[in-house]
PDB file of N, CA and C in Angstrom:
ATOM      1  N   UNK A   1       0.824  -1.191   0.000  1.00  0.00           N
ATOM      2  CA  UNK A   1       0.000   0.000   0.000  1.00  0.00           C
ATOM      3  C   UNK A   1       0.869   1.256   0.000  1.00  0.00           C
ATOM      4  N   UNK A   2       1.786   1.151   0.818  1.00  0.00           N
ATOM      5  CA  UNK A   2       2.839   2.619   0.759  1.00  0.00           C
ATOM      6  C   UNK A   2       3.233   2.383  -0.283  1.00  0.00           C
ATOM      7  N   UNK A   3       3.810   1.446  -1.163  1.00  0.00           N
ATOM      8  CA  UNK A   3       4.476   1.970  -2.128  1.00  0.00           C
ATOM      9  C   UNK A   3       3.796   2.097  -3.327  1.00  0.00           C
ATOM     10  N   UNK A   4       2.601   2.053  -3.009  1.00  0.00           N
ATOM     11  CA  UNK A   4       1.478   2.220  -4.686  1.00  0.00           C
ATOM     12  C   UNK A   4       1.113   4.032  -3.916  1.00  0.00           C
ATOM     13  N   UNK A   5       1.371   3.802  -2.601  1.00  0.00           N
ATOM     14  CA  UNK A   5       0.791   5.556  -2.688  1.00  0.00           C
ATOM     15  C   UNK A   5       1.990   6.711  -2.541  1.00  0.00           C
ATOM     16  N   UNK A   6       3.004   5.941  -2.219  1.00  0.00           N
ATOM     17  CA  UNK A   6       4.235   6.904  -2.884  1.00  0.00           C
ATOM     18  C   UNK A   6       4.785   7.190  -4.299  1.00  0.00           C
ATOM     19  N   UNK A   7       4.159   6.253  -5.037  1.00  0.00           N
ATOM     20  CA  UNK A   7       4.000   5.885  -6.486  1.00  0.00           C
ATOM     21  C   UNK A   7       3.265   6.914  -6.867  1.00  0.00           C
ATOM     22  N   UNK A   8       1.979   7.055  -6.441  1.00  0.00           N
ATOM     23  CA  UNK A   8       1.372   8.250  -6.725  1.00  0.00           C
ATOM     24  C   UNK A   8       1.358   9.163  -7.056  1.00  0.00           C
ATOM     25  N   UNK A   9       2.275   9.487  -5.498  1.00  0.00           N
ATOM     26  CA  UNK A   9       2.461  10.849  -5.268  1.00  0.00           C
ATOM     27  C   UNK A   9       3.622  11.508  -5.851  1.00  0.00           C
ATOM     28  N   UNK A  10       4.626  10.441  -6.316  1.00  0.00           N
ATOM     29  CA  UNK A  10       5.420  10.906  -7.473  1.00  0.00           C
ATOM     30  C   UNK A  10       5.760  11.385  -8.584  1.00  0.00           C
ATOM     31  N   UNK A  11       4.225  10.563  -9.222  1.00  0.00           N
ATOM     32  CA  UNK A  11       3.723  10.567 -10.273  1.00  0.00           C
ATOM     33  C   UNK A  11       2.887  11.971 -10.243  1.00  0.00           C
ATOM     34  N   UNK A  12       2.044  12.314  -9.559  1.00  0.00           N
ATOM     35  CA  UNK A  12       1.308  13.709  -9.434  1.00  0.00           C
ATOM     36  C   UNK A  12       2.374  14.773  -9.419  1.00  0.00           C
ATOM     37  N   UNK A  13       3.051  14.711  -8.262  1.00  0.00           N
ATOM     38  CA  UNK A  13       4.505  15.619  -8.217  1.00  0.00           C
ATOM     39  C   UNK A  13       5.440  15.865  -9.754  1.00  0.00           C
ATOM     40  N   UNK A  14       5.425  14.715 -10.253  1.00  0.00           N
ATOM     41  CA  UNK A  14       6.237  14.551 -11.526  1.00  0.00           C
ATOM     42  C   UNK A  14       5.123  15.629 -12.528  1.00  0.00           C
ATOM     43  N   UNK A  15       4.047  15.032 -12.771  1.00  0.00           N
ATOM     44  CA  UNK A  15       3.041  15.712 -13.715  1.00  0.00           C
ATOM     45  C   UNK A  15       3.024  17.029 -12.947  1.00  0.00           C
ATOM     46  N   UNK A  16       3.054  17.552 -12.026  1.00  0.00           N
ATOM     47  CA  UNK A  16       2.525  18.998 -11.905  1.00  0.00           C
ATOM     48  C   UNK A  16       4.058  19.578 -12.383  1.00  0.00           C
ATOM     49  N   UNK A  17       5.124  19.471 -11.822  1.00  0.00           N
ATOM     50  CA  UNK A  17       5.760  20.164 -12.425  1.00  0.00           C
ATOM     51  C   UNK A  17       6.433  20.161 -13.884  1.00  0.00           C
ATOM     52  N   UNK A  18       5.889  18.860 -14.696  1.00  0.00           N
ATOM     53  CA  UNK A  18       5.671  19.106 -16.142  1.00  0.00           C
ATOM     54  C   UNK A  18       5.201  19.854 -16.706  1.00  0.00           C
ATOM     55  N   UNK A  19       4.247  19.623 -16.181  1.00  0.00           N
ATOM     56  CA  UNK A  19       2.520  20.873 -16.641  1.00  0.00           C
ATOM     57  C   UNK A  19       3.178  22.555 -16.163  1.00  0.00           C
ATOM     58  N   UNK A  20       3.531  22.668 -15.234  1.00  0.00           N
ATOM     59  CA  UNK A  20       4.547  23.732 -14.971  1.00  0.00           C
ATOM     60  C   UNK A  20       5.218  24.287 -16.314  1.00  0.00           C
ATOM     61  N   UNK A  21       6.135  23.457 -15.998  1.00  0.00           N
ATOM     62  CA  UNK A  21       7.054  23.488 -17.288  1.00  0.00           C
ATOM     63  C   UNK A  21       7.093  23.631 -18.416  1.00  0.00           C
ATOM     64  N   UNK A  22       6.006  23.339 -18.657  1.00  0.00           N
ATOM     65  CA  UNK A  22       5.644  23.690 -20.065  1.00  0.00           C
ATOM     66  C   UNK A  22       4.519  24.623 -20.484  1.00  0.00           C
ATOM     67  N   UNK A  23       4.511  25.622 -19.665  1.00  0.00           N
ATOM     68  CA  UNK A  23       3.290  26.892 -19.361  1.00  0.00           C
ATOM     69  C   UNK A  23       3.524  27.552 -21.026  1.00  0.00           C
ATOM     70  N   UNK A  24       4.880  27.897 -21.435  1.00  0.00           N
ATOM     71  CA  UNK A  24       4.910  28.304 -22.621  1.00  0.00           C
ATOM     72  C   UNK A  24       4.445  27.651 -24.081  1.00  0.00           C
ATOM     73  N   UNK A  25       4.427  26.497 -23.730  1.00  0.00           N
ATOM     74  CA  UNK A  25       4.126  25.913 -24.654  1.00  0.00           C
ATOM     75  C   UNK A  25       2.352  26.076 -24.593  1.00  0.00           C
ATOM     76  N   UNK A  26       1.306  25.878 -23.328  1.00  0.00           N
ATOM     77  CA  UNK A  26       0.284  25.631 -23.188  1.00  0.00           C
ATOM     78  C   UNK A  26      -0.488  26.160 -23.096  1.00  0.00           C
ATOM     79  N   UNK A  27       0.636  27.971 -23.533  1.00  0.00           N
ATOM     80  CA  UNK A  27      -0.329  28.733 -23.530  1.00  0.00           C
ATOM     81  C   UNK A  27      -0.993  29.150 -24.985  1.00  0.00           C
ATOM     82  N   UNK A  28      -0.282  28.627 -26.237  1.00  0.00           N
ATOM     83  CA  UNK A  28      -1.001  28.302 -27.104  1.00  0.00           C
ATOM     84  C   UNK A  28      -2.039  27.967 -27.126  1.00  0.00           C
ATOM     85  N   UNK A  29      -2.439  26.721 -26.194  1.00  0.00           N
ATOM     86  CA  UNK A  29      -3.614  25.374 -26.554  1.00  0.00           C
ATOM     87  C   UNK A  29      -4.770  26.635 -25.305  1.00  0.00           C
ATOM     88  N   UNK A  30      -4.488  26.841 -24.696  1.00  0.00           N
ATOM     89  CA  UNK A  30      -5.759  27.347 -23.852  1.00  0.00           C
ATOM     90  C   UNK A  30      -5.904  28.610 -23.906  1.00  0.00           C
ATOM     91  N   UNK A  31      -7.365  28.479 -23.937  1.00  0.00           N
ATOM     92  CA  UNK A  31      -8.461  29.795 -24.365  1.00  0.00           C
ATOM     93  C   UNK A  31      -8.922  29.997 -23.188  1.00  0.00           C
ATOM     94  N   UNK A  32      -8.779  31.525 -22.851  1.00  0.00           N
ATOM     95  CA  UNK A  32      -9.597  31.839 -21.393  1.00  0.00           C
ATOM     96  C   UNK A  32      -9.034  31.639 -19.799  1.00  0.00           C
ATOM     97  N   UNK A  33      -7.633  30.686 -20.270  1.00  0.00           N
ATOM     98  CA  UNK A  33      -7.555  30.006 -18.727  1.00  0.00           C
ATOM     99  C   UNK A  33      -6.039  30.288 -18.510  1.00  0.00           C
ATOM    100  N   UNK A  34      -5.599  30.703 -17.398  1.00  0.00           N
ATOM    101  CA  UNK A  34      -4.076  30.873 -17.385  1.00  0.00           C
ATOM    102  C   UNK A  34      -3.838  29.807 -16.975  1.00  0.00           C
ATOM    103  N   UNK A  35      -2.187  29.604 -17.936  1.00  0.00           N
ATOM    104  CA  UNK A  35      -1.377  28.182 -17.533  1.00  0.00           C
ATOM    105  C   UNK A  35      -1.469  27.533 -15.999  1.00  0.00           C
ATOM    106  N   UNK A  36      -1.410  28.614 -15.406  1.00  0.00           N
ATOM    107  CA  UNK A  36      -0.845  28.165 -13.674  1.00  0.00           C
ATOM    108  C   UNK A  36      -1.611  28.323 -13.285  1.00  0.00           C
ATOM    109  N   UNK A  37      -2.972  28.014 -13.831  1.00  0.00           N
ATOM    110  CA  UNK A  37      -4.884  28.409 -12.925  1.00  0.00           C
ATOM    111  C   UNK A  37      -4.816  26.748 -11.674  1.00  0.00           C
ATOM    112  N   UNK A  38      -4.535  27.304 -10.604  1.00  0.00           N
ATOM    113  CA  UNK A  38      -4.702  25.902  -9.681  1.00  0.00           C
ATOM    114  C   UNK A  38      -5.351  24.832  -9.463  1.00  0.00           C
ATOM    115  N   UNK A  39      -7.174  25.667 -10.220  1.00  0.00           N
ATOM    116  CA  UNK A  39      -7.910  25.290  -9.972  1.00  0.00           C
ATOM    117  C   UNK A  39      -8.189  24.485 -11.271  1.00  0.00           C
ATOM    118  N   UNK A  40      -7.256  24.833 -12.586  1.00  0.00           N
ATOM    119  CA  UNK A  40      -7.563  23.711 -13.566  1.00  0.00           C
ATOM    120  C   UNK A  40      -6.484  22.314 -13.613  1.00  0.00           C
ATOM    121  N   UNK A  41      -5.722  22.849 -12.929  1.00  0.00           N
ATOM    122  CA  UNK A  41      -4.292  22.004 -12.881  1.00  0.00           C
ATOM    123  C   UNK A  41      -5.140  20.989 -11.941  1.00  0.00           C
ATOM    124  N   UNK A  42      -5.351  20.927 -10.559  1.00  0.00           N
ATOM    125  CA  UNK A  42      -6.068  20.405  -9.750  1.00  0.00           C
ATOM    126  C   UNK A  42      -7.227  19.322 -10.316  1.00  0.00           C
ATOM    127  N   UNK A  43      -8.350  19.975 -11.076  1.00  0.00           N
ATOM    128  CA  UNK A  43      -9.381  19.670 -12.442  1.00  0.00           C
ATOM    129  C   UNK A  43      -8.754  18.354 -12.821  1.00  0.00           C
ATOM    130  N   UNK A  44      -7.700  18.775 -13.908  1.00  0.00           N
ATOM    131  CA  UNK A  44      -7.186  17.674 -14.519  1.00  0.00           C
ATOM    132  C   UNK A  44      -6.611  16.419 -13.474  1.00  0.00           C
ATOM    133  N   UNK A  45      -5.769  16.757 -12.905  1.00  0.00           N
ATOM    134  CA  UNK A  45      -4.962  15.699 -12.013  1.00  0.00           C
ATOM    135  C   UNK A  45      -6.076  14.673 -11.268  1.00  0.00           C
ATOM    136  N   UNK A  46      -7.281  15.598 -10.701  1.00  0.00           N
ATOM    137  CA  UNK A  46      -8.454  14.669 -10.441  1.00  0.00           C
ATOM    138  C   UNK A  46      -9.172  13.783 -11.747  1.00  0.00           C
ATOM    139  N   UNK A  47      -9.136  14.197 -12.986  1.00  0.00           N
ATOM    140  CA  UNK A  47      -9.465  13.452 -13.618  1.00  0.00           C
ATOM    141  C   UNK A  47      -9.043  12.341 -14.294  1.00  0.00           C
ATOM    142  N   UNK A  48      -7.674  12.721 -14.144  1.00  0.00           N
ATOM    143  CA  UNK A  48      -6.584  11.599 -14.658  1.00  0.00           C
ATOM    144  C   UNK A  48      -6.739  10.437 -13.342  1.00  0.00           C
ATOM    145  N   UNK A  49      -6.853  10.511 -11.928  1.00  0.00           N
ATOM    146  CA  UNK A  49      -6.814   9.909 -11.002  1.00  0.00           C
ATOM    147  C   UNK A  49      -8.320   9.208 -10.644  1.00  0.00           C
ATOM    148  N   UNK A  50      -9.389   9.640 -11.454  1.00  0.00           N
ATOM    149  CA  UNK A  50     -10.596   9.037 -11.579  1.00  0.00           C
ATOM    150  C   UNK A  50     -10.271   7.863 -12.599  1.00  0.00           C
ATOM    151  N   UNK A  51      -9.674   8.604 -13.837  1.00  0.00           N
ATOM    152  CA  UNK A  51      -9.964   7.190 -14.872  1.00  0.00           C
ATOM    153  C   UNK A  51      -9.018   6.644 -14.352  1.00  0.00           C
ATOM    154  N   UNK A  52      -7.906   6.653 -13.659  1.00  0.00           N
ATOM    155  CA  UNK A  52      -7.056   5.404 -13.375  1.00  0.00           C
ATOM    156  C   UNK A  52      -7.489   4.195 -12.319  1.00  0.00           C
ATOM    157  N   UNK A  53      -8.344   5.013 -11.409  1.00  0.00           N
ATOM    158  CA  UNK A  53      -9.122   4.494 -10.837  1.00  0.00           C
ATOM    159  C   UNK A  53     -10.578   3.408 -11.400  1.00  0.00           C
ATOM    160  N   UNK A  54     -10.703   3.874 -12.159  1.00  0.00           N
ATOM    161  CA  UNK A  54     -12.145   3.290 -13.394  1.00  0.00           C
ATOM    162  C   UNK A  54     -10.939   2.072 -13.548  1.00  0.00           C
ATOM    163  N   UNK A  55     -10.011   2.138 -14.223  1.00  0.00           N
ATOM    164  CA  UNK A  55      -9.912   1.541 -15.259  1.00  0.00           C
ATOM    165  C   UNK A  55      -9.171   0.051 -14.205  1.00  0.00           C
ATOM    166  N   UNK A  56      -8.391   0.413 -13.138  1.00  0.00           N
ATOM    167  CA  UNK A  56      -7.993  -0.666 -12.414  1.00  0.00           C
ATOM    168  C   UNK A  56      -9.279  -1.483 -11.676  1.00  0.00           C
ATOM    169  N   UNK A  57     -10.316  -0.712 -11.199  1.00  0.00           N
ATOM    170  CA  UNK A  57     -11.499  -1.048 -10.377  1.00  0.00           C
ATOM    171  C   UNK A  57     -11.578  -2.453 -10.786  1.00  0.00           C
ATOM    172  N   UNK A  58     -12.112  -2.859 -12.062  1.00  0.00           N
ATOM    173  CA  UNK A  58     -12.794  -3.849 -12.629  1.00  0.00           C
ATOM    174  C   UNK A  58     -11.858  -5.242 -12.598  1.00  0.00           C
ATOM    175  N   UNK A  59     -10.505  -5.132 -13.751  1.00  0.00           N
ATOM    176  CA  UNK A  59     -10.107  -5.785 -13.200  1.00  0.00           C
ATOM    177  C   UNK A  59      -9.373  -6.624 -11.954  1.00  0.00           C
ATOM    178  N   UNK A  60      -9.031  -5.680 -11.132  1.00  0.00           N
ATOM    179  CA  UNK A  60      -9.021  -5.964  -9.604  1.00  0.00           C
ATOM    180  C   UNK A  60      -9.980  -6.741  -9.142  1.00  0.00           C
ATOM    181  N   UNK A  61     -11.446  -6.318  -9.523  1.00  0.00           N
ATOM    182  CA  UNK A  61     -12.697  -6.502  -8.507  1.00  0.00           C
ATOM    183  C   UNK A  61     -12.587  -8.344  -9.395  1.00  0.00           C
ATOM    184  N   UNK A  62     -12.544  -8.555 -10.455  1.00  0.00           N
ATOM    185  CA  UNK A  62     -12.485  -9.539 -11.257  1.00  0.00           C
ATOM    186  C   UNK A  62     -11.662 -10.768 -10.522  1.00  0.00           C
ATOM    187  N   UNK A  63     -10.453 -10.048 -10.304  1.00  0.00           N
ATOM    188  CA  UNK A  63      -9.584 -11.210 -10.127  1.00  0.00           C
ATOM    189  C   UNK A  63      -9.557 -11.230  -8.551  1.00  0.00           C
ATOM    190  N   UNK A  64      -9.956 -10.479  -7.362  1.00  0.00           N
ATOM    191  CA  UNK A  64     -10.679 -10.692  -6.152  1.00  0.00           C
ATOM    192  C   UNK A  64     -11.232 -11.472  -6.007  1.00  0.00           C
ATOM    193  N   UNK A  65     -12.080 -11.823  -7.051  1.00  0.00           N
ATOM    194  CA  UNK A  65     -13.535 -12.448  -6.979  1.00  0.00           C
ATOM    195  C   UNK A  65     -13.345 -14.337  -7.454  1.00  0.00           C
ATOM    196  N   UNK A  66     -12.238 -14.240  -7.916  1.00  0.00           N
ATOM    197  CA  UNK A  66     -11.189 -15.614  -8.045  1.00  0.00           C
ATOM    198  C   UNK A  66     -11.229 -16.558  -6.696  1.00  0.00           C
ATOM    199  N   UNK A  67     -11.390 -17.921  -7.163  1.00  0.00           N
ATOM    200  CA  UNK A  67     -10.609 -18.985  -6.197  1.00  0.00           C
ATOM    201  C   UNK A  67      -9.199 -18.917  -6.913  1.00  0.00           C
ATOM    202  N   UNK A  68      -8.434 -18.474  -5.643  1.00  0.00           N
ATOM    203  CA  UNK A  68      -7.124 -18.837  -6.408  1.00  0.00           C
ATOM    204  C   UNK A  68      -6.258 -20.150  -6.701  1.00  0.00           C
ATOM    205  N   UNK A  69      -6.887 -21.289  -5.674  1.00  0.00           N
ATOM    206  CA  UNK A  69      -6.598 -22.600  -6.385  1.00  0.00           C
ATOM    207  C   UNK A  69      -7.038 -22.694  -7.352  1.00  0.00           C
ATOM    208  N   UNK A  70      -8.462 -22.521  -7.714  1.00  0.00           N
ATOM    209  CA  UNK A  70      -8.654 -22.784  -9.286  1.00  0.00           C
ATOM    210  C   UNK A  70      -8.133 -22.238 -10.198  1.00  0.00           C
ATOM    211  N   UNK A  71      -7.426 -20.840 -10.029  1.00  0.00           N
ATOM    212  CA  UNK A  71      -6.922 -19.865 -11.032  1.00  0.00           C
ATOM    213  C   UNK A  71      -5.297 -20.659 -11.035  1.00  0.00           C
ATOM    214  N   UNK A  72      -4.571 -21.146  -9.642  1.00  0.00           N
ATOM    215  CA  UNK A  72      -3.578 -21.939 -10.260  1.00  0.00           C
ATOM    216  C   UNK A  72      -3.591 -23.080 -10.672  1.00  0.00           C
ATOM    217  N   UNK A  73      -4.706 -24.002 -11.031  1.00  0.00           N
ATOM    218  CA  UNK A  73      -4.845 -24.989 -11.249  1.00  0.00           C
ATOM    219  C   UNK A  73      -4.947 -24.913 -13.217  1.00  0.00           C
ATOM    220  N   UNK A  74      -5.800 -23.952 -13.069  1.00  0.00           N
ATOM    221  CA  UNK A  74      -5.702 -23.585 -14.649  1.00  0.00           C
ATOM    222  C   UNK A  74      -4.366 -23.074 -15.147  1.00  0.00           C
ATOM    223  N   UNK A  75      -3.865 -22.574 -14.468  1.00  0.00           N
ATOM    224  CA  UNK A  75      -1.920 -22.449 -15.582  1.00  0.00           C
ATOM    225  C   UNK A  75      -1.428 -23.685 -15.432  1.00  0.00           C
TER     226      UNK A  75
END
């Protein structure tokens, strides 16, 4: 568990100061919103951390839901 949530938090840490970093570049792509708006930086990072969440849920809940003798019996 610590190390999937230090994983995380690396990973968030890593992406924000990408997204940082590249304010010049991003200020091309956005209309209306300044690069360093907290509240969109924040936006995104929650949404990236929803679908990662979606997308592990299922198969997790899948293979939970396993006898695992039978699952090694089948390899």
């Amino acid at each position: 568990m610590r190390l999937g949530v230090s994983g995380l938090a690396f990973a968030f840490a890593l992406a924000l100061v990408m997204a940082v970093g590249l304010t010049r570049y991003m200020t091309s792509m956005l209309v209306n919103t300044e690069p360093r708006d907290a509240a969109t930086l924040s936006a995104v990072a929650m949404l990236f951390l929803a679908i990662a969440v979606r997308a592990s849920w299922l198969p997790a809940r899948r293979a939970a839901a396993l006898n695992p003798a039978a699952a090694l019996r089948n390899e």
